[in-house]
Protein backbone atom coordinates (compact mmCIF):
# COMPACT_ATOMS: atom_id res chain seq x y z
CA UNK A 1 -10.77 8.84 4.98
CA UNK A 2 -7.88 10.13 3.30
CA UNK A 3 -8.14 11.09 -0.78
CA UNK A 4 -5.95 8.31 -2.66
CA UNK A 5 -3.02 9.67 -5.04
CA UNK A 6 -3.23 8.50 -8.13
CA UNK A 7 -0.34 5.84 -7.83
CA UNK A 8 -1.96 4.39 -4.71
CA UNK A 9 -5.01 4.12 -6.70
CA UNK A 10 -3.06 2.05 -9.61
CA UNK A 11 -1.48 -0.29 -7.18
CA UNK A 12 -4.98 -1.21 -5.51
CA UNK A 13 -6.65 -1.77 -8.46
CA UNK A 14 -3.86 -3.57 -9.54
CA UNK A 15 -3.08 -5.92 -5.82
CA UNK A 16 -7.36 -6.30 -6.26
CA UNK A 17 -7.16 -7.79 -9.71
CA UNK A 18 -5.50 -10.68 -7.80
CA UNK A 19 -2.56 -10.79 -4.77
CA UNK A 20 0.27 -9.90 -5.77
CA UNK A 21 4.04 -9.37 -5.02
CA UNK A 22 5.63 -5.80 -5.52
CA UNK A 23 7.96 -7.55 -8.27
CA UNK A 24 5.03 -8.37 -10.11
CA UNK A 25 3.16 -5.09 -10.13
CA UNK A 26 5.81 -3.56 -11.53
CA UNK A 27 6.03 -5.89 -14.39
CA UNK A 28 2.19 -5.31 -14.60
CA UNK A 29 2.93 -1.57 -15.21
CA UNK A 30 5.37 -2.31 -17.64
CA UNK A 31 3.50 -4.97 -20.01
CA UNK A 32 0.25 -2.30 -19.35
CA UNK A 33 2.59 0.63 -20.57
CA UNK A 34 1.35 2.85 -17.94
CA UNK A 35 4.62 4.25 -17.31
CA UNK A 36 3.23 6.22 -20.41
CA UNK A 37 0.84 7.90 -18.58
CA UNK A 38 1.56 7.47 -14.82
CA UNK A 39 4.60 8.28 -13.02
CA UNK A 40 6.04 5.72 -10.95
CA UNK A 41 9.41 4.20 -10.38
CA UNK A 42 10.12 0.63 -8.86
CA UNK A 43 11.04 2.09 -5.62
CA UNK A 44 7.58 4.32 -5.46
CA UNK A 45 5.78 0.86 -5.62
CA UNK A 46 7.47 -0.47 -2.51
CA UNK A 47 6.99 2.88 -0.65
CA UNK A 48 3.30 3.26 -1.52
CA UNK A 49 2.77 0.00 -0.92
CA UNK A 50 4.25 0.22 2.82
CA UNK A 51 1.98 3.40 3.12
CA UNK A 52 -1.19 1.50 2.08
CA UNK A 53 -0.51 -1.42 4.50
CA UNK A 54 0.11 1.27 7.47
CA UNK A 55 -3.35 2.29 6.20
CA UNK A 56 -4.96 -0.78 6.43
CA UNK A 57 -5.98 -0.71 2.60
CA UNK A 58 -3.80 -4.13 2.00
CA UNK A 59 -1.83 -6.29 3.78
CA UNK A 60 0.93 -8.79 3.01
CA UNK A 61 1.91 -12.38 3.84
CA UNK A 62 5.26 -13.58 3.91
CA UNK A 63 5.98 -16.37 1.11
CA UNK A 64 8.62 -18.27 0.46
CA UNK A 65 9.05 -20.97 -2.60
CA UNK A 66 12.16 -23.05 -2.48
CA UNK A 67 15.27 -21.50 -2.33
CA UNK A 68 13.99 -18.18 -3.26
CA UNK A 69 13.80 -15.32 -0.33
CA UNK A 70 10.78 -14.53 1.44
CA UNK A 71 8.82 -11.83 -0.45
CA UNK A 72 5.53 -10.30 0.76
CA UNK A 73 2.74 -11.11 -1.67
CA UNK A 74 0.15 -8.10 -1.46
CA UNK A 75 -4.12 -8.52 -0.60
CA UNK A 76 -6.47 -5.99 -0.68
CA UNK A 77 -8.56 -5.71 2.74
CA UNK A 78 -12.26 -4.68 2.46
CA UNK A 79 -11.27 -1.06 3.63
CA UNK A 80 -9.16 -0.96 0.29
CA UNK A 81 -11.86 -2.04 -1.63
CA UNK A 82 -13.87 0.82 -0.43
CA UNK A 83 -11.58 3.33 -0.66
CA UNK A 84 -10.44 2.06 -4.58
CA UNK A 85 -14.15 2.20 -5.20
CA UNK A 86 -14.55 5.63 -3.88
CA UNK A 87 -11.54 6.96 -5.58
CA UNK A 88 -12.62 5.46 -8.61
CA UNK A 89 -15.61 7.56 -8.78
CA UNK A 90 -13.87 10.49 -7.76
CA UNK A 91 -11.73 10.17 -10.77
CA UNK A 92 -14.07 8.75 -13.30
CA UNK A 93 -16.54 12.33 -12.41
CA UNK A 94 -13.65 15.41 -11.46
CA UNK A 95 -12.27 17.67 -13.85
CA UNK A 96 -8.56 18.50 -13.88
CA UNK A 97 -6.15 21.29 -14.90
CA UNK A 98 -3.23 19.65 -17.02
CA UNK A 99 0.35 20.18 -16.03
CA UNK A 100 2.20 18.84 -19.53
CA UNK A 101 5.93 19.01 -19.84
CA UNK A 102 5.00 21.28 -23.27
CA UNK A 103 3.20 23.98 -21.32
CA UNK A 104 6.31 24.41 -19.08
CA UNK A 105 8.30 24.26 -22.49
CA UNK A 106 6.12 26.63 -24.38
CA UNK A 107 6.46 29.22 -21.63
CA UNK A 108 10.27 29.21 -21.60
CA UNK A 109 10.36 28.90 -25.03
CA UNK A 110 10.99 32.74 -25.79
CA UNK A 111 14.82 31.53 -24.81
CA UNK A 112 15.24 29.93 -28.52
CA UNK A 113 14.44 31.21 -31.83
CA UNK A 114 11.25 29.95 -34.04
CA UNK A 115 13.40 27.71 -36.16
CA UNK A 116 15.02 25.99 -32.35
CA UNK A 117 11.44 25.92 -31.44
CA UNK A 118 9.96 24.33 -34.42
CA UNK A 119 12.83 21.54 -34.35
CA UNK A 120 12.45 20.80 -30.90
CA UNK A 121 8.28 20.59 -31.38
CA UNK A 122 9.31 18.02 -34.70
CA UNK A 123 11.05 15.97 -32.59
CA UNK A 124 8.32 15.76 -30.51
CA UNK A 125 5.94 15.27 -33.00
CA UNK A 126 7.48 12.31 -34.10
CA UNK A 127 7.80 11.09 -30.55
CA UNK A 128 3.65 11.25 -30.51
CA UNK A 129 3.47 9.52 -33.87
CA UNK A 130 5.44 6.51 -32.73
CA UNK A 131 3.52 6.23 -29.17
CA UNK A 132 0.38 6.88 -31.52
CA UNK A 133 1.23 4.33 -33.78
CA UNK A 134 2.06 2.16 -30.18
CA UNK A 135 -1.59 3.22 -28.52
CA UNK A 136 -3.31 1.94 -31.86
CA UNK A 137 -2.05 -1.16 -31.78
CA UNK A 138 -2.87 -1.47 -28.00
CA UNK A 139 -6.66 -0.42 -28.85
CA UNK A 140 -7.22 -2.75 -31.92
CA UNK A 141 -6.98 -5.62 -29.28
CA UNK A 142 -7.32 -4.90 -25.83
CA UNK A 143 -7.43 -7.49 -22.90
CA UNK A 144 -10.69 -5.77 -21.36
CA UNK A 145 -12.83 -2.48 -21.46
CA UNK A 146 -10.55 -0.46 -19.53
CA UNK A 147 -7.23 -1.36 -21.50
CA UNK A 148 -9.29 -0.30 -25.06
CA UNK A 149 -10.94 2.92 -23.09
CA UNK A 150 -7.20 4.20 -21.69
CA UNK A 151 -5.63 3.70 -24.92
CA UNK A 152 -8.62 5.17 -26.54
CA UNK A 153 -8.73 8.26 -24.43
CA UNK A 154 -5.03 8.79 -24.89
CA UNK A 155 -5.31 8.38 -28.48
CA UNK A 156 -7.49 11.71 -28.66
CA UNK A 157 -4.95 13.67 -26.57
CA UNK A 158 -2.15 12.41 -28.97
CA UNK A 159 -4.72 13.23 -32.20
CA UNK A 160 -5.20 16.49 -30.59
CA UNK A 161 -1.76 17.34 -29.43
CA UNK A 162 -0.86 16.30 -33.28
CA UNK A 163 -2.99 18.82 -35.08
CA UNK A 164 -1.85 21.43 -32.42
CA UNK A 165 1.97 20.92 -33.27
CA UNK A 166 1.28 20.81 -36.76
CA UNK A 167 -0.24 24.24 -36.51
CA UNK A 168 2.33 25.79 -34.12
CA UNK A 169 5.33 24.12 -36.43
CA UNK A 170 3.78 25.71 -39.48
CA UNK A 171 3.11 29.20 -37.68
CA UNK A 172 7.02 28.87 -36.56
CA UNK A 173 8.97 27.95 -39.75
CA UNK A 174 6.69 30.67 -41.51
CA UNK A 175 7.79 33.48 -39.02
CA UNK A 176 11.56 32.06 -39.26
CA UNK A 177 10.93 32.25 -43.02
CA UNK A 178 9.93 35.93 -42.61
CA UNK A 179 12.84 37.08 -40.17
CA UNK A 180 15.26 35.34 -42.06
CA UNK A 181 13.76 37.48 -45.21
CA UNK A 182 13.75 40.58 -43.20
CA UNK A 183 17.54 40.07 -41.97
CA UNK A 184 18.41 39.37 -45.75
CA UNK A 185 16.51 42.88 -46.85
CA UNK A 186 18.25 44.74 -43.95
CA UNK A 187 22.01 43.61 -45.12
């Protein structure tokens, strides 16, 4: 059987909670804040959807209530379950390389000078600190295990990512310090 992406694994998990309609998965994402760590648009959830259907992973009934359109409301098949297990433990055990935004920044960064550097890594700084502040609040009352685990695990990257910009910032606006010194001697 195929490997599972990552978003198809989100939308199973989330269709075998209980059926579902794509509307309300993406709502589910939202009031979950997953968007924080998972990268999906509305559209992606009807297209991934339609590919795990052709898969056989779910399938769909037509609804309709009232005056309302038909909308497919989403059920995971056996084979889904299977597969979401499977993936589950695939995740849950593997190791992977991380492809951050900042890496990509940090290695283009020799484009700007330590003090555009520094601000730029402030600003993100205090972009952490407010989704830290958000991921604490999350973990001090969770719905269920997983809800306090994710927020907890992404906590300790944010703690971590924290100290590290801290550091860097410090290094940076002490080397500005210095060249702006230097400049001053030279004139």
């Amino acid at each position: 059987m195929q490997e599972l992406s990552n978003i198809e694994v989100i939308l199973l998990s989330i269709v075998n909670e209980k059926p579902t309609y794509a509307y309300e998965i993406d709502k589910i994402i939202d009031s979950r804040d997953m968007r924080k760590w998972v990268r999906i648009g509305v559209a992606s959830i009807y297209q991934v959807l339609k590919r795990l259907e052709e898969r056989e992973l779910v399938y769909s009934k037509r609804e309709k209530k009232g005056r309302m359109p038909d909308r497919k409301r989403y059920y995971i098949t056996e084979a889904g379950k299977i597969a979401l297990k499977e993936a589950a433990k695939r995740l849950l055990s593997s190791f992977e390389w991380f492809y951050f935004d900042l890496t990509v920044g940090l290695e283009t960064s020799d484009l700007l000078s330590p003090g555009e550097i520094a601000d730029c890594l402030m600003e993100r700084l205090a972009r952490g600190r407010a989704s830290l502040r958000r991921l604490r609040e999350i973990a001090s009352n969770p719905r269920d295990f997983k809800e306090s685990a994710v927020a907890r695990y992404l906590i300790s990257f944010r703690e971590a990512e924290e100290r590290y910009l801290q550091q860097i910032i410090k290094e940076l606006t002490t080397e500005a310090a210095c060249t702006s010194t230097s400049s001053l001697r030279k004139n």
